[in-house]
Structures are given as C-alpha cells and as structure tokens.
Protein backbone atom coordinates (compact mmCIF):
# COMPACT_ATOMS: atom_id res chain seq x y z
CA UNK A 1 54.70 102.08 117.87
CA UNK A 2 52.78 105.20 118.24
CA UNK A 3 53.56 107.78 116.33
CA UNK A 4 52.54 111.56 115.70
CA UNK A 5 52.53 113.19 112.61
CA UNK A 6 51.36 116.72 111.18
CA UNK A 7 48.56 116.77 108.16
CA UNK A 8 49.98 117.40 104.90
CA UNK A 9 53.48 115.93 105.70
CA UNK A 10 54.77 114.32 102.39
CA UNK A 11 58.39 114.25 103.98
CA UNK A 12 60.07 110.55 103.70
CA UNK A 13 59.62 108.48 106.75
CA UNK A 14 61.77 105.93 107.41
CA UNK A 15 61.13 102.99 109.64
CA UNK A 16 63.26 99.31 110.43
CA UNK A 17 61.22 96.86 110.65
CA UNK A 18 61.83 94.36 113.09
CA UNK A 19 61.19 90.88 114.43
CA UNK A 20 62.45 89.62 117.82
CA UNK A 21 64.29 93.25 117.97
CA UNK A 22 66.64 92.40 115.33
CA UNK A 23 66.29 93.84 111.89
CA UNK A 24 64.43 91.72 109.39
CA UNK A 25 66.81 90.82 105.89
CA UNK A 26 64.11 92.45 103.00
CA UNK A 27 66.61 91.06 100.31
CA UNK A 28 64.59 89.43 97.53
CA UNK A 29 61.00 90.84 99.41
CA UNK A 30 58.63 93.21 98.06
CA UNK A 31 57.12 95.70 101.06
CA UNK A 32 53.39 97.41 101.06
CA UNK A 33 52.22 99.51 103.86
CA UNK A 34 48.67 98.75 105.45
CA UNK A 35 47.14 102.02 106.01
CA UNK A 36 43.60 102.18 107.83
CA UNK A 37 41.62 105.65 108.81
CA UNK A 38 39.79 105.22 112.19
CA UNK A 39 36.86 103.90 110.14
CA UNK A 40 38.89 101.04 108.75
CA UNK A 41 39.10 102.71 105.17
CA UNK A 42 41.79 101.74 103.34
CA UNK A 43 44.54 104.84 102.77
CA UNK A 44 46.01 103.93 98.86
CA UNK A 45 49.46 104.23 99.69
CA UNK A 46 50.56 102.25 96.02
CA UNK A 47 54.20 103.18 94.69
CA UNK A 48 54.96 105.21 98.12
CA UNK A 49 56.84 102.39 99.94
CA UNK A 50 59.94 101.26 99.25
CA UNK A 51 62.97 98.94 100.38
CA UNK A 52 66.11 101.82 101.10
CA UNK A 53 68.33 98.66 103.12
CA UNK A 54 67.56 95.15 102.19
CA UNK A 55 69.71 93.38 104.75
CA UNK A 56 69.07 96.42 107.64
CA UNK A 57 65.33 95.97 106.96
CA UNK A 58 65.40 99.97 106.46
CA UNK A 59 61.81 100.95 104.17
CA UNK A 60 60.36 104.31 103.19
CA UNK A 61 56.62 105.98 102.91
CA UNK A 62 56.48 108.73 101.15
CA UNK A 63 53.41 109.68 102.07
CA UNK A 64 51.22 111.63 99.56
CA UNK A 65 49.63 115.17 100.56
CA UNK A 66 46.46 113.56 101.06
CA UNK A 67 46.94 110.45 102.81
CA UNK A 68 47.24 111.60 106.37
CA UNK A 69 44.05 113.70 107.71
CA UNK A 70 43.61 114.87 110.93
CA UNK A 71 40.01 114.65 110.49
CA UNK A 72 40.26 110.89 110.00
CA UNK A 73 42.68 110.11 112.47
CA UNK A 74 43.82 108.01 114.27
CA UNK A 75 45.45 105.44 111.75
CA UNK A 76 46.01 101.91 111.79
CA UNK A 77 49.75 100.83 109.80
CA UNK A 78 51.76 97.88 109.22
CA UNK A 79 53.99 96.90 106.73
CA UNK A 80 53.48 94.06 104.40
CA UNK A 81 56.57 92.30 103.19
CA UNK A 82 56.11 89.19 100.95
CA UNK A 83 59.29 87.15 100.61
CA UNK A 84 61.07 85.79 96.74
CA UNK A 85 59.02 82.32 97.90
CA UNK A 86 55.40 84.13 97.93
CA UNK A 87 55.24 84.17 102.27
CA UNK A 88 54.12 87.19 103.86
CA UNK A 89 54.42 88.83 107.33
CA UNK A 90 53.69 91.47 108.91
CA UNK A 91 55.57 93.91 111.02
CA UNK A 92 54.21 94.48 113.41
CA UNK A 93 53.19 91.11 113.88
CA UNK A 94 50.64 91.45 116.44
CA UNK A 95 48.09 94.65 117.10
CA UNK A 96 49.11 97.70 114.05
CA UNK A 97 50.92 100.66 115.04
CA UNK A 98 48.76 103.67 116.00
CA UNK A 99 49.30 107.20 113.66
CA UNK A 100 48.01 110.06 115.27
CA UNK A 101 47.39 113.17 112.84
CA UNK A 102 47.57 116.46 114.09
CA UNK A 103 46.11 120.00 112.25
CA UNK A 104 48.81 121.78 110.69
C-alpha cells in the first residue's frame, strides 16, 4: 500500500499484515521489515519491528530518526515473517509497498 510519511518521524507505526484479506496468525513467527531507498540500499531497521498481536497479525516499526529521508525517497517495504518451522513469506507477497518521504 502506498503510504506517506514525514522525515524524522520515529512515531510507532502499526500495520496488519495480511494474506487473502484476512489477518495472518504471527504466533510462534519472528517478523523483519525489508526496507529499500530508491537506490535499492538497504535501510537497517534491526530491533525496530516487532509482533504487538500474534493471532491479529498486528506488527510495529519504530522507525529510527534516520531511517526515513526525503532525499532518498521513495522506499521499497515488506515485512518478513519466518514461521517456528524455518518458512518465510512475505507480506506483501507480490510487488513491495511504496513509502513516500516528505521534508519536514
């Protein structure tokens, strides 16, 4: 989903991720967030994701100060989520959601 988001925002953001439009069960799954600058550099975003609802597959970013730059937008994001048994998917699935970053 696109999304638009002000440089320097370090406020939660919450997001459900989905499959089929029903709410994917993150119980026993750990969740990463792919993060991509419009140059395909990699945005560390390590220790800023986390599960907040297992069975509503609610996660957070908490993004740091310095991950989201206008200057290097737009973004590429999807999460990561790789189930107790070691499979992973990807939400979404298909093309990555597209960050926009605007100047404070």
């Amino acid at each position: 989903m696109p999304l638009i988001i002000t440089e320097g925002t370090t406020a939660n953001m919450d997001f459900v991720l989905t499959a089929d439009g029903v709410a994917v069960n993150l119980t026993g799954a750990t969740v990463t967030l792919v993060l991509t600058d419009k140059d395909g550099t990699a945005v560390t975003t390590t220790g800023d994701v986390s599960i907040v609802t297992a069975a509503d597959g609610k996660v957070r970013y908490a993004p740091d100060a310095a991950d989201l730059v206008a200057s290097t937008s737009p973004y590429r994001a999807r999460f990561k989520v790789t189930d107790s048994g070691g499979q992973i998917a990807y939400y979404p699935s298909g093309l990555a959601d597209i960050w926009t970053i605007t100047a404070e």
